[in-house]
PDB file of N, CA and C in Angstrom:
ATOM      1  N   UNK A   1     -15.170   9.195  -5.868  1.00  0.00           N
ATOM      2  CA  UNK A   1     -13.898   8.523  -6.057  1.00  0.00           C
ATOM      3  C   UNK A   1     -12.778   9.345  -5.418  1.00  0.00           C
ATOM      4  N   UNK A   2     -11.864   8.713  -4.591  1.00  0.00           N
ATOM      5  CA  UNK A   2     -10.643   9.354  -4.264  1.00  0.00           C
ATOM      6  C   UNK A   2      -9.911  10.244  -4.768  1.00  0.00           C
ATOM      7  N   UNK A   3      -8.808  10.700  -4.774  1.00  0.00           N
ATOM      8  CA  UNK A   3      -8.588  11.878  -5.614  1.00  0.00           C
ATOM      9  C   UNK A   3      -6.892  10.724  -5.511  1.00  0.00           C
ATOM     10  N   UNK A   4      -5.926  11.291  -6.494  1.00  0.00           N
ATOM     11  CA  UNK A   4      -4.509  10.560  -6.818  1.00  0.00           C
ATOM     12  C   UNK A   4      -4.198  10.714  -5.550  1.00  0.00           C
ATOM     13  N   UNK A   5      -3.680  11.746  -5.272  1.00  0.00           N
ATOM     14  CA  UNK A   5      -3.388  12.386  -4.018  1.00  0.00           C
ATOM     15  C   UNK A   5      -3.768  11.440  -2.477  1.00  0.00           C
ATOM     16  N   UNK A   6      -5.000  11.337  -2.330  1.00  0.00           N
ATOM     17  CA  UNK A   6      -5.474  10.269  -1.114  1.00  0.00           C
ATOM     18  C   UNK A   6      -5.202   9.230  -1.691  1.00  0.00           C
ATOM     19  N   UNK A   7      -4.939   8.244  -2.716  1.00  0.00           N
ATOM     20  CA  UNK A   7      -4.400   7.277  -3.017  1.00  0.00           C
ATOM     21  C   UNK A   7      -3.621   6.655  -2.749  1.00  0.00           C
ATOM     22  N   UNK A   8      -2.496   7.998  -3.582  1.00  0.00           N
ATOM     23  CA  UNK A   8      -1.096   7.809  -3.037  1.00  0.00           C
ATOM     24  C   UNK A   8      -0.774   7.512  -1.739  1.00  0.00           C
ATOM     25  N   UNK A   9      -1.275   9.021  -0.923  1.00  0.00           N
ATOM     26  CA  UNK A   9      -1.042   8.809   0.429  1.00  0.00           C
ATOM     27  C   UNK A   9      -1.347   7.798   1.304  1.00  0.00           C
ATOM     28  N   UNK A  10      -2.449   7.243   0.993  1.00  0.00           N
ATOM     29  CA  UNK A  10      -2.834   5.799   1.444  1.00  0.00           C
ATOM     30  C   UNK A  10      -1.956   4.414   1.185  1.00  0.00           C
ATOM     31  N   UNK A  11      -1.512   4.682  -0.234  1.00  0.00           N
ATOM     32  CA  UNK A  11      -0.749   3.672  -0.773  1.00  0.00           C
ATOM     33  C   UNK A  11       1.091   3.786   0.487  1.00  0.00           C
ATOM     34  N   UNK A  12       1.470   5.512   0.862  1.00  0.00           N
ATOM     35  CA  UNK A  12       2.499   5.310   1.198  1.00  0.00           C
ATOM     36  C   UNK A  12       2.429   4.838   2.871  1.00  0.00           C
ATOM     37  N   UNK A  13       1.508   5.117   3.596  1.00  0.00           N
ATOM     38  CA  UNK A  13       1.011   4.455   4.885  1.00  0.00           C
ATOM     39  C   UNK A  13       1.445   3.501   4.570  1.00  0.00           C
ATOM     40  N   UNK A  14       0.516   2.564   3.899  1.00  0.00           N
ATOM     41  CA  UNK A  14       0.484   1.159   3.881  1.00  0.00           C
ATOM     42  C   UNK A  14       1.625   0.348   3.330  1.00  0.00           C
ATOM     43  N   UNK A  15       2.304   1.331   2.615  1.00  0.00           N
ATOM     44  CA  UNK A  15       3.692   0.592   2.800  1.00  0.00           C
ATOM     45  C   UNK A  15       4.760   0.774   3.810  1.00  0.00           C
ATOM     46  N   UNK A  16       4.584   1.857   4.769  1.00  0.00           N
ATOM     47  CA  UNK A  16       5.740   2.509   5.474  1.00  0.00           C
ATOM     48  C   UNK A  16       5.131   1.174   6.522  1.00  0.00           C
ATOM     49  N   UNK A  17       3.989   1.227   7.018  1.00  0.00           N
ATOM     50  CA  UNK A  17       3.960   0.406   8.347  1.00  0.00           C
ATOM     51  C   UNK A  17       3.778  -0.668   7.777  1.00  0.00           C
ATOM     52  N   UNK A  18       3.978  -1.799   6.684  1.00  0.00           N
ATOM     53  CA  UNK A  18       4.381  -2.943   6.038  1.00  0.00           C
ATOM     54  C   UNK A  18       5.639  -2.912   6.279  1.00  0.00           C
ATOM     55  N   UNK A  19       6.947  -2.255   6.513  1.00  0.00           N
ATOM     56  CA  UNK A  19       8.058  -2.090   6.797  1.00  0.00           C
ATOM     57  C   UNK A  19       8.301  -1.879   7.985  1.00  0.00           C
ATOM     58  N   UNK A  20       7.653  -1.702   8.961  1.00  0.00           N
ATOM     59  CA  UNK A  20       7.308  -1.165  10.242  1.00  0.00           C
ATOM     60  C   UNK A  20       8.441   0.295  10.456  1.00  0.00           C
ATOM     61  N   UNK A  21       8.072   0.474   9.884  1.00  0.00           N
ATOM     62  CA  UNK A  21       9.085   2.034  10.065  1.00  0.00           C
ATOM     63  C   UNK A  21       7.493   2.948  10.490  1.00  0.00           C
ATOM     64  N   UNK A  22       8.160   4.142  11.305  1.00  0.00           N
ATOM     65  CA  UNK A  22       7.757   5.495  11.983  1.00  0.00           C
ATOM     66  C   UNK A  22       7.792   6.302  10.758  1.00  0.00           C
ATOM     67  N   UNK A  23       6.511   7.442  11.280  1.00  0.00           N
ATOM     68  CA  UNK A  23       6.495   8.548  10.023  1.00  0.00           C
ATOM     69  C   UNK A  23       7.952   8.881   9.817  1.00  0.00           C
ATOM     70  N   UNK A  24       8.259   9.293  11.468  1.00  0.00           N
ATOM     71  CA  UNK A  24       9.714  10.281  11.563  1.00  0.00           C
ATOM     72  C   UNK A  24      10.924   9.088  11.132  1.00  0.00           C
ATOM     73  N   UNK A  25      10.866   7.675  10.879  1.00  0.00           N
ATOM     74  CA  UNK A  25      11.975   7.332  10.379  1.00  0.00           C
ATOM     75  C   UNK A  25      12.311   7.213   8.601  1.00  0.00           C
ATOM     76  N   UNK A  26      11.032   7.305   8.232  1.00  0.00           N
ATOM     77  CA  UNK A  26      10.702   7.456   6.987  1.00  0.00           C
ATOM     78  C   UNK A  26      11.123   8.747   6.584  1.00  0.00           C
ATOM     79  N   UNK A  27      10.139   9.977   6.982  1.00  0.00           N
ATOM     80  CA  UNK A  27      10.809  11.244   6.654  1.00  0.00           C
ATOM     81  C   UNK A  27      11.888  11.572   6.779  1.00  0.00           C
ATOM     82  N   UNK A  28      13.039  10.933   7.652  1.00  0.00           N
ATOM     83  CA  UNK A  28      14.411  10.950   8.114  1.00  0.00           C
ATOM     84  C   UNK A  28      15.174  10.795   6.535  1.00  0.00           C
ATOM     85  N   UNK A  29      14.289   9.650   6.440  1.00  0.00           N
ATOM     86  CA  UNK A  29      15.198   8.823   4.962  1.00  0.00           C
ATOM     87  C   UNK A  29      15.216   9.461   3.491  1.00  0.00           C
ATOM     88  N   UNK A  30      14.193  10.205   3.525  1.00  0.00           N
ATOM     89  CA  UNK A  30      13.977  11.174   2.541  1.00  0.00           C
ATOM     90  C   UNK A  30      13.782  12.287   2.523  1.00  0.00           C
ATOM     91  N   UNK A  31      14.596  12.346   3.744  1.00  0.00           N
ATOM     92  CA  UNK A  31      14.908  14.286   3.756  1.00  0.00           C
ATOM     93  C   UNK A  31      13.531  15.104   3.627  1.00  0.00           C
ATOM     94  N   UNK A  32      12.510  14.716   4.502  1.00  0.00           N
ATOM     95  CA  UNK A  32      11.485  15.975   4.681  1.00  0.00           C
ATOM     96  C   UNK A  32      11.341  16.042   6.154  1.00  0.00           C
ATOM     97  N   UNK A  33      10.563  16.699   6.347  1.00  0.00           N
ATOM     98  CA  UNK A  33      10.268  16.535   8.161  1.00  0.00           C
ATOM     99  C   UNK A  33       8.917  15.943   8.305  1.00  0.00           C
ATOM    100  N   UNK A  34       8.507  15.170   9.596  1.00  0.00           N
ATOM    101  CA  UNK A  34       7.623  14.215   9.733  1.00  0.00           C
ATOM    102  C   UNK A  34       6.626  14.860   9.362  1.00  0.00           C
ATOM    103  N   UNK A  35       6.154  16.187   9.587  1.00  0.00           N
ATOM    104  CA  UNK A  35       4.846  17.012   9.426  1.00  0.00           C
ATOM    105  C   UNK A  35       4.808  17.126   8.045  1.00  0.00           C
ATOM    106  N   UNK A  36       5.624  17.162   7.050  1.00  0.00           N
ATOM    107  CA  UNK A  36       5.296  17.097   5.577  1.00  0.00           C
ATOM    108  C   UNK A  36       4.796  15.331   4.812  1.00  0.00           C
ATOM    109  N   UNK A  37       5.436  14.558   5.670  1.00  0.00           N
ATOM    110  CA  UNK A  37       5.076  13.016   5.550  1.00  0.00           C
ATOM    111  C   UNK A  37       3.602  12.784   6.046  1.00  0.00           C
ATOM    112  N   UNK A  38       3.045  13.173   7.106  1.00  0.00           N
ATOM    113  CA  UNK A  38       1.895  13.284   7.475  1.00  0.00           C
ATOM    114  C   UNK A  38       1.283  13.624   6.587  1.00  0.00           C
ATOM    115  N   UNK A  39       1.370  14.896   5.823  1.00  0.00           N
ATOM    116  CA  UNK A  39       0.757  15.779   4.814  1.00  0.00           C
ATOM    117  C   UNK A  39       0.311  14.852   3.594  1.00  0.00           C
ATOM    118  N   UNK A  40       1.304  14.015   3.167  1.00  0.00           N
ATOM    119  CA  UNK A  40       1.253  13.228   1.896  1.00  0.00           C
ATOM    120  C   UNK A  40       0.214  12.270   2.279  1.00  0.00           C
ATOM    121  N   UNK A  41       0.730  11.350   3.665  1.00  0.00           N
ATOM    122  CA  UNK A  41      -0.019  10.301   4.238  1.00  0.00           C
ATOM    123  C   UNK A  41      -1.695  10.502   4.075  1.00  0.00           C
ATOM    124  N   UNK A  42      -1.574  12.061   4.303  1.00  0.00           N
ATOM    125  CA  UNK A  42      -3.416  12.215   4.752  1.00  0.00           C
ATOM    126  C   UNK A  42      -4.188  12.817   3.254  1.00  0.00           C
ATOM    127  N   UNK A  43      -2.951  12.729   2.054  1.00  0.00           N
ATOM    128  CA  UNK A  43      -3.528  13.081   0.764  1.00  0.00           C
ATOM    129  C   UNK A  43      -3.646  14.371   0.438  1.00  0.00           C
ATOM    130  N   UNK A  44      -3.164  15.277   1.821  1.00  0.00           N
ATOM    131  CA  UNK A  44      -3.131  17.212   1.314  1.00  0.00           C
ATOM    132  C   UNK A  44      -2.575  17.927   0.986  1.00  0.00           C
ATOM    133  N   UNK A  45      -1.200  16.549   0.614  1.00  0.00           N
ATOM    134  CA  UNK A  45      -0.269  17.299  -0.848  1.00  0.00           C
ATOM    135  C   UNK A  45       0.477  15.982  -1.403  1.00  0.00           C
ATOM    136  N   UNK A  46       1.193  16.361  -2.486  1.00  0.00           N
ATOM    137  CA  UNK A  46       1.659  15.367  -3.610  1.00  0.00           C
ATOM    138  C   UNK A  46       3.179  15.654  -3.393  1.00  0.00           C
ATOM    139  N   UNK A  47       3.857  14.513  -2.972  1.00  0.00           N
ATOM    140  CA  UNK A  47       4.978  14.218  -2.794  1.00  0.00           C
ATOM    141  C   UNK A  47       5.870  14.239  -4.129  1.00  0.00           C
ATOM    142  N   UNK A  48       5.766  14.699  -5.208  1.00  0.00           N
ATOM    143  CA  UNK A  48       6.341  14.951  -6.944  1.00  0.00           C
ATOM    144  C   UNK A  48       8.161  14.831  -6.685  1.00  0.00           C
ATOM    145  N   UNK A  49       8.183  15.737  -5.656  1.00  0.00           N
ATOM    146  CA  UNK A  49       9.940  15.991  -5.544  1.00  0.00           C
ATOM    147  C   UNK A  49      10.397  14.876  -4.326  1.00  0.00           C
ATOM    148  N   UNK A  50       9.796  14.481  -3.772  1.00  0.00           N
ATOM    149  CA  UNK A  50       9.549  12.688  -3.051  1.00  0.00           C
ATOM    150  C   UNK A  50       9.752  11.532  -3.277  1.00  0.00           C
ATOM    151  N   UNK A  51       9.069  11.405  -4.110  1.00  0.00           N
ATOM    152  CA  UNK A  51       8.472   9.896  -5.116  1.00  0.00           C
ATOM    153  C   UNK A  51       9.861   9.086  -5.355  1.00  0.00           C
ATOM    154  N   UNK A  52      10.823   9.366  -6.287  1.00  0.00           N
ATOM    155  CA  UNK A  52      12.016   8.424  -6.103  1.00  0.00           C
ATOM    156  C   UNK A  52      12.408   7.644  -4.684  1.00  0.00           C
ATOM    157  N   UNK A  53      12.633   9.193  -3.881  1.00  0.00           N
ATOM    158  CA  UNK A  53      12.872   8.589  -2.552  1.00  0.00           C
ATOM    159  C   UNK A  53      12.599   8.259  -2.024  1.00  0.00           C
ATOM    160  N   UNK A  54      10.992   8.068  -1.638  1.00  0.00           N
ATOM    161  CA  UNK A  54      10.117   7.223  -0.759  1.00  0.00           C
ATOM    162  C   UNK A  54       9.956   6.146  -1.500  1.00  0.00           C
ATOM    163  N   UNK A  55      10.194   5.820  -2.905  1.00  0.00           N
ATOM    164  CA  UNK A  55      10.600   4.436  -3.540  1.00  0.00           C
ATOM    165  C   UNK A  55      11.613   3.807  -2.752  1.00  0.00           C
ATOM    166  N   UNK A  56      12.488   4.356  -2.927  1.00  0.00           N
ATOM    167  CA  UNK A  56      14.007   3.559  -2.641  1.00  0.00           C
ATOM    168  C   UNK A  56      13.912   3.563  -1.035  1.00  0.00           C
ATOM    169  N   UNK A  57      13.548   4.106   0.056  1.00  0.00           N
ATOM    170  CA  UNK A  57      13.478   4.385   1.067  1.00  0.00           C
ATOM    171  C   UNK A  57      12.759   3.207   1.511  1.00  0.00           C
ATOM    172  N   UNK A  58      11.737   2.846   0.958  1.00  0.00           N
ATOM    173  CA  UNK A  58      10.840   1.603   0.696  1.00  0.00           C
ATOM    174  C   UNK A  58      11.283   0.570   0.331  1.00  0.00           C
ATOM    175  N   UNK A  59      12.282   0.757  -0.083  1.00  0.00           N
ATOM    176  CA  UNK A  59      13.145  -0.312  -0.866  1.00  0.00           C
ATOM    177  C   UNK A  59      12.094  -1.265  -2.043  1.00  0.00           C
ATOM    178  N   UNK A  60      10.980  -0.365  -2.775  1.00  0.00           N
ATOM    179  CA  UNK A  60      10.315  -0.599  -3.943  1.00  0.00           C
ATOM    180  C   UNK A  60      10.164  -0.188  -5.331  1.00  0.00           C
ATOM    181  N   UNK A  61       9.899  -0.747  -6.361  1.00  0.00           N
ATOM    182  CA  UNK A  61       9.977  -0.089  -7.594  1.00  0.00           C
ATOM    183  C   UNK A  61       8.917   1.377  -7.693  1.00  0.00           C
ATOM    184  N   UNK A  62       8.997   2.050  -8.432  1.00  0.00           N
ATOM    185  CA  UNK A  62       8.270   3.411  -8.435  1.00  0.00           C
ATOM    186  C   UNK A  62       6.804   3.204  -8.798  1.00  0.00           C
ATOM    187  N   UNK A  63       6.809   2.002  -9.566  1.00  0.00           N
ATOM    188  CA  UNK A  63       5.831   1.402  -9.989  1.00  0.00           C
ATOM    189  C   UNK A  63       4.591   1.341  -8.678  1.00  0.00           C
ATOM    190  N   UNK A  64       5.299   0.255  -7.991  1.00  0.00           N
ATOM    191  CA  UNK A  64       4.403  -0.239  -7.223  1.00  0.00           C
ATOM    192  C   UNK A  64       3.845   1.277  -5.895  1.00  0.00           C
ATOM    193  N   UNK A  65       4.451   2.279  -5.525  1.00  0.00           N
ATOM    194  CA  UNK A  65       4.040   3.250  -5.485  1.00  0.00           C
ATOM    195  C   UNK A  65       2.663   3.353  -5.951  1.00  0.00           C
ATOM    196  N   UNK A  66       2.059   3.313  -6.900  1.00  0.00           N
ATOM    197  CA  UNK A  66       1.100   3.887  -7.587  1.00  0.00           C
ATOM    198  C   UNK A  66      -0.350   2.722  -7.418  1.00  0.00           C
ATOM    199  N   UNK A  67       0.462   1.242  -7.267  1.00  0.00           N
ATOM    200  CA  UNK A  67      -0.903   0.103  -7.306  1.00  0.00           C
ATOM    201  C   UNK A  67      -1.865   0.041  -6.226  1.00  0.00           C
ATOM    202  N   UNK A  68      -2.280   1.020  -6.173  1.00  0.00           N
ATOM    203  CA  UNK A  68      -3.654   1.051  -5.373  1.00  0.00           C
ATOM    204  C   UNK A  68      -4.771   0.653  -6.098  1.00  0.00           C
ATOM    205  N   UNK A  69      -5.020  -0.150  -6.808  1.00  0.00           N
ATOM    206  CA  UNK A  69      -6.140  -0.813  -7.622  1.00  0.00           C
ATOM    207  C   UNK A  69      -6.920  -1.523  -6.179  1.00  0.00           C
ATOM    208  N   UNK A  70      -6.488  -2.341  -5.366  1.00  0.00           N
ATOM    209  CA  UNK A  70      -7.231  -2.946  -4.264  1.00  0.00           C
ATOM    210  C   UNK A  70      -7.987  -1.685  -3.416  1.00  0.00           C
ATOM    211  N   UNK A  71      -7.453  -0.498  -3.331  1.00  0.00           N
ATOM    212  CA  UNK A  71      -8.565   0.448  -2.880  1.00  0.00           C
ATOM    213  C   UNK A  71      -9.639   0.706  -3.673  1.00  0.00           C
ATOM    214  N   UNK A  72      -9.809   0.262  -4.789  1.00  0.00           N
ATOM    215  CA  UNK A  72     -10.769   1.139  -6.139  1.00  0.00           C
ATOM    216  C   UNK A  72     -11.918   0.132  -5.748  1.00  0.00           C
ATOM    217  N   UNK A  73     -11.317  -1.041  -5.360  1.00  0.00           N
ATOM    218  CA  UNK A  73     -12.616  -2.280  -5.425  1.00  0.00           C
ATOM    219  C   UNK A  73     -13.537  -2.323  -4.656  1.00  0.00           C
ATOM    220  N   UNK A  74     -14.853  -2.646  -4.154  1.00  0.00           N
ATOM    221  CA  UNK A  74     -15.309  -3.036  -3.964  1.00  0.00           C
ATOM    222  C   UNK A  74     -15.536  -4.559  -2.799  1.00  0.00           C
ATOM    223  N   UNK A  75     -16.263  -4.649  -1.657  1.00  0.00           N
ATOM    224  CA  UNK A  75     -16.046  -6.211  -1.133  1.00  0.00           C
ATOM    225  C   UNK A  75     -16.440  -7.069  -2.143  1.00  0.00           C
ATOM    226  N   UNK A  76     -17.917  -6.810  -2.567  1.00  0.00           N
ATOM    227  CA  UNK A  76     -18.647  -7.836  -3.296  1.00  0.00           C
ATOM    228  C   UNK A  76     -17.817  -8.468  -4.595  1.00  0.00           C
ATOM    229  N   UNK A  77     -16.979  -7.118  -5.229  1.00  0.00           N
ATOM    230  CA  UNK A  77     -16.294  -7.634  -6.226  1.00  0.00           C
ATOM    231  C   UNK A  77     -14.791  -8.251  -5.815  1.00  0.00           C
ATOM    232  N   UNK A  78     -14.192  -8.110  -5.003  1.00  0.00           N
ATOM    233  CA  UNK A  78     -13.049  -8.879  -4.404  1.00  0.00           C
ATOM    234  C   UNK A  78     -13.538 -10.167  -4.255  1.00  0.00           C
ATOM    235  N   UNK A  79     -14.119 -10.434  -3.907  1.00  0.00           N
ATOM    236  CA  UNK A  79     -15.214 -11.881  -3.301  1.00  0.00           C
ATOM    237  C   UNK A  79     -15.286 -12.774  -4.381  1.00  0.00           C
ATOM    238  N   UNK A  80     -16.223 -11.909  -5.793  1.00  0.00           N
ATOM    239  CA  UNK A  80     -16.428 -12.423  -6.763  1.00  0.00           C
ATOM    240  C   UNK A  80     -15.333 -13.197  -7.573  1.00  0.00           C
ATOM    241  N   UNK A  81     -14.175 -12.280  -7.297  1.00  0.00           N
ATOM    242  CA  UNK A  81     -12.718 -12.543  -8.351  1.00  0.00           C
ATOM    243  C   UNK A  81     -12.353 -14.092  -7.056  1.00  0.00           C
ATOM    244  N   UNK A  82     -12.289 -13.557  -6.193  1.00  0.00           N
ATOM    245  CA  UNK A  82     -11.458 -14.658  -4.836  1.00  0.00           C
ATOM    246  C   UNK A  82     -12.377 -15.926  -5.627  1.00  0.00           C
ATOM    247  N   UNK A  83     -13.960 -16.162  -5.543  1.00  0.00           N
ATOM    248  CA  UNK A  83     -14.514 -17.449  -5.461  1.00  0.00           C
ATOM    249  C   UNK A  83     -13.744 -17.660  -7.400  1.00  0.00           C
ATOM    250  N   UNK A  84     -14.506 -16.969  -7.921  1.00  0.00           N
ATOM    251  CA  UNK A  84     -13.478 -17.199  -9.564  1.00  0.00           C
ATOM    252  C   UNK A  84     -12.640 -17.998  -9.734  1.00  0.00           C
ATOM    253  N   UNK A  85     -11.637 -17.255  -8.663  1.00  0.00           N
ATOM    254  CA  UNK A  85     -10.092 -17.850  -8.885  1.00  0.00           C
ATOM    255  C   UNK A  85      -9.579 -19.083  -8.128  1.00  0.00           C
ATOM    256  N   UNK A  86      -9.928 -18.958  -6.947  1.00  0.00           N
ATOM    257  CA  UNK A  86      -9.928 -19.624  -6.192  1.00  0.00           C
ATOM    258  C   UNK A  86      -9.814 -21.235  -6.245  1.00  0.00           C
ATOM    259  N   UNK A  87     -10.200 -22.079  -7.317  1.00  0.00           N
ATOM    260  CA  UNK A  87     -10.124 -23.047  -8.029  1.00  0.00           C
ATOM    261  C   UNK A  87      -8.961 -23.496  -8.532  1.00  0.00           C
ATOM    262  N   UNK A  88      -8.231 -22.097  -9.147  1.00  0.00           N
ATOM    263  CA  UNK A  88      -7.238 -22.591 -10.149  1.00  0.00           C
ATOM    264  C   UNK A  88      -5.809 -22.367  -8.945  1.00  0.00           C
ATOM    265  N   UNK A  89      -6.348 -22.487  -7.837  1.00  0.00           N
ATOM    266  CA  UNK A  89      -4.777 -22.233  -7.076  1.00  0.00           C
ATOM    267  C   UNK A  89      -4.157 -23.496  -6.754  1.00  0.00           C
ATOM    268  N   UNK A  90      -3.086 -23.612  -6.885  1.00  0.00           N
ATOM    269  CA  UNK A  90      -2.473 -24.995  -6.266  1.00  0.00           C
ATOM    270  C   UNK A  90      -2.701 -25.012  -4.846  1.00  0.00           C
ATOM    271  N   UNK A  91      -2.038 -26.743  -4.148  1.00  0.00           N
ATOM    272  CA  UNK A  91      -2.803 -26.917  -3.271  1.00  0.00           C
ATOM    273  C   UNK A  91      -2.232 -26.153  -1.905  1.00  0.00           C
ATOM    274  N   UNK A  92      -0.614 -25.696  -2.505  1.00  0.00           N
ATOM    275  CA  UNK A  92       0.082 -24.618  -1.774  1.00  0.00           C
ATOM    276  C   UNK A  92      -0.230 -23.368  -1.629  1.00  0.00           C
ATOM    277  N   UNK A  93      -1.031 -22.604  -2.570  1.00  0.00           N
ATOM    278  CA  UNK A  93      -1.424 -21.728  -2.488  1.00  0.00           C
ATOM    279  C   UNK A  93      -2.856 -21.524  -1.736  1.00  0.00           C
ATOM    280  N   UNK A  94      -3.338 -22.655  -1.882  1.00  0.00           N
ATOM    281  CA  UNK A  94      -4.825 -22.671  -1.189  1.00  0.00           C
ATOM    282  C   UNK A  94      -4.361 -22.630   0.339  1.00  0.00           C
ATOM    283  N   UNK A  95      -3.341 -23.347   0.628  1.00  0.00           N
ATOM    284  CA  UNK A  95      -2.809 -23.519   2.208  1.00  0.00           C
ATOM    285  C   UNK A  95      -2.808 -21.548   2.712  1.00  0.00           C
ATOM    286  N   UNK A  96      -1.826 -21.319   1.891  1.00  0.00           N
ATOM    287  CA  UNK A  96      -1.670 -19.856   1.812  1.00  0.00           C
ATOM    288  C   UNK A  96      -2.665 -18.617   2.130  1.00  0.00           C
ATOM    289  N   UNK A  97      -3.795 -18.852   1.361  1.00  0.00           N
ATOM    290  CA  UNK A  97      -4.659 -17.832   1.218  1.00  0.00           C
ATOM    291  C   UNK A  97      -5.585 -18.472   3.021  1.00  0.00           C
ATOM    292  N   UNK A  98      -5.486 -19.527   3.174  1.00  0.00           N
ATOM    293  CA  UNK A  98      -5.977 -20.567   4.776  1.00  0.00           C
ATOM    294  C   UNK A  98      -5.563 -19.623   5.664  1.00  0.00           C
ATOM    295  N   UNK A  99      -4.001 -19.752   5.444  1.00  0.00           N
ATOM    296  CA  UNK A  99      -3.818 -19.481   6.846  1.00  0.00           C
ATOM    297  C   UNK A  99      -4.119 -17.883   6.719  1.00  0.00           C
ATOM    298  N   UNK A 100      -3.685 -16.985   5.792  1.00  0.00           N
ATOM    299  CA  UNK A 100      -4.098 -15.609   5.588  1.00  0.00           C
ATOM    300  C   UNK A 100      -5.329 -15.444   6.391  1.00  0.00           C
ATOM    301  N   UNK A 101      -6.516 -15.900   5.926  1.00  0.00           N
ATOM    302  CA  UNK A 101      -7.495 -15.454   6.311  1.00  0.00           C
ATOM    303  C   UNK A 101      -7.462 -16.137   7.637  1.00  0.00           C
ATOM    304  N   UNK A 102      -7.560 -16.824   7.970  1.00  0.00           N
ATOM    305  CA  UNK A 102      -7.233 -17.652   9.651  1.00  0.00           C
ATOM    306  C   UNK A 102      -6.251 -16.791  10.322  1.00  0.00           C
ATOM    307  N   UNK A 103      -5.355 -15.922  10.298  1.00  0.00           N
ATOM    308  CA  UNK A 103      -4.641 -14.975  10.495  1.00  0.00           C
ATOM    309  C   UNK A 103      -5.060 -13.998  11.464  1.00  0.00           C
ATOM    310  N   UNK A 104      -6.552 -13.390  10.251  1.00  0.00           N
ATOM    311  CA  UNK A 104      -7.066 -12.240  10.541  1.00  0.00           C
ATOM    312  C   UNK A 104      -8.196 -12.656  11.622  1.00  0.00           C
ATOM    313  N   UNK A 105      -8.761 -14.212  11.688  1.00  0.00           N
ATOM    314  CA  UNK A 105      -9.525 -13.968  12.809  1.00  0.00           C
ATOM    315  C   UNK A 105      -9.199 -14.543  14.319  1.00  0.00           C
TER     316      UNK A 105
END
């Protein structure tokens, strides 16, 4: 299992280039230098004196910082929950999750 640390750092990638921002415009915003943003990114240190600011920098709650639950899973079990649920979506949402995956291929 991952350690918090590669989590995190995974979790803050994936939000910085969801924003399309650069390491170096990110680290700009929260006052570290790009080589310490890297550091967090790759999980080989813990951003503690960070964390507010790469929230707000993100323009996200502190919360969501932390929801890396979709890394913990599994395909087979993503799959399982998707066919599950998948039923109870309206017919807007079914359009939704369409074009999503039609997206990616």
């Amino acid at each position: 299992m991952r350690s918090i640390k590669d989590l995190l750092g995974r979790r803050i990638r994936e939000l910085r280039q969801k924003k399309q921002m650069s390491q170096q415009e990110l680290a700009e915003k929260i006052g570290i230098d790009q080589r310490n943003l890297s550091n967090i990114e790759c999980g080989n240190t813990f951003p503690s004196k960070s964390l507010l600011h790469l929230a707000r920098a993100l323009n996200i709650d502190l919360q969501e910082l932390f929801d890396f639950e979709h890394y913990k899973t599994d395909k087979e079990t993503m799959l399982e929950y998707i066919r599950a649920n998948i039923d109870s979506l309206s017919a807007s949402e079914v359009k939704t999750v369409y074009r999503l995956i039609k997206s990616m291929h």
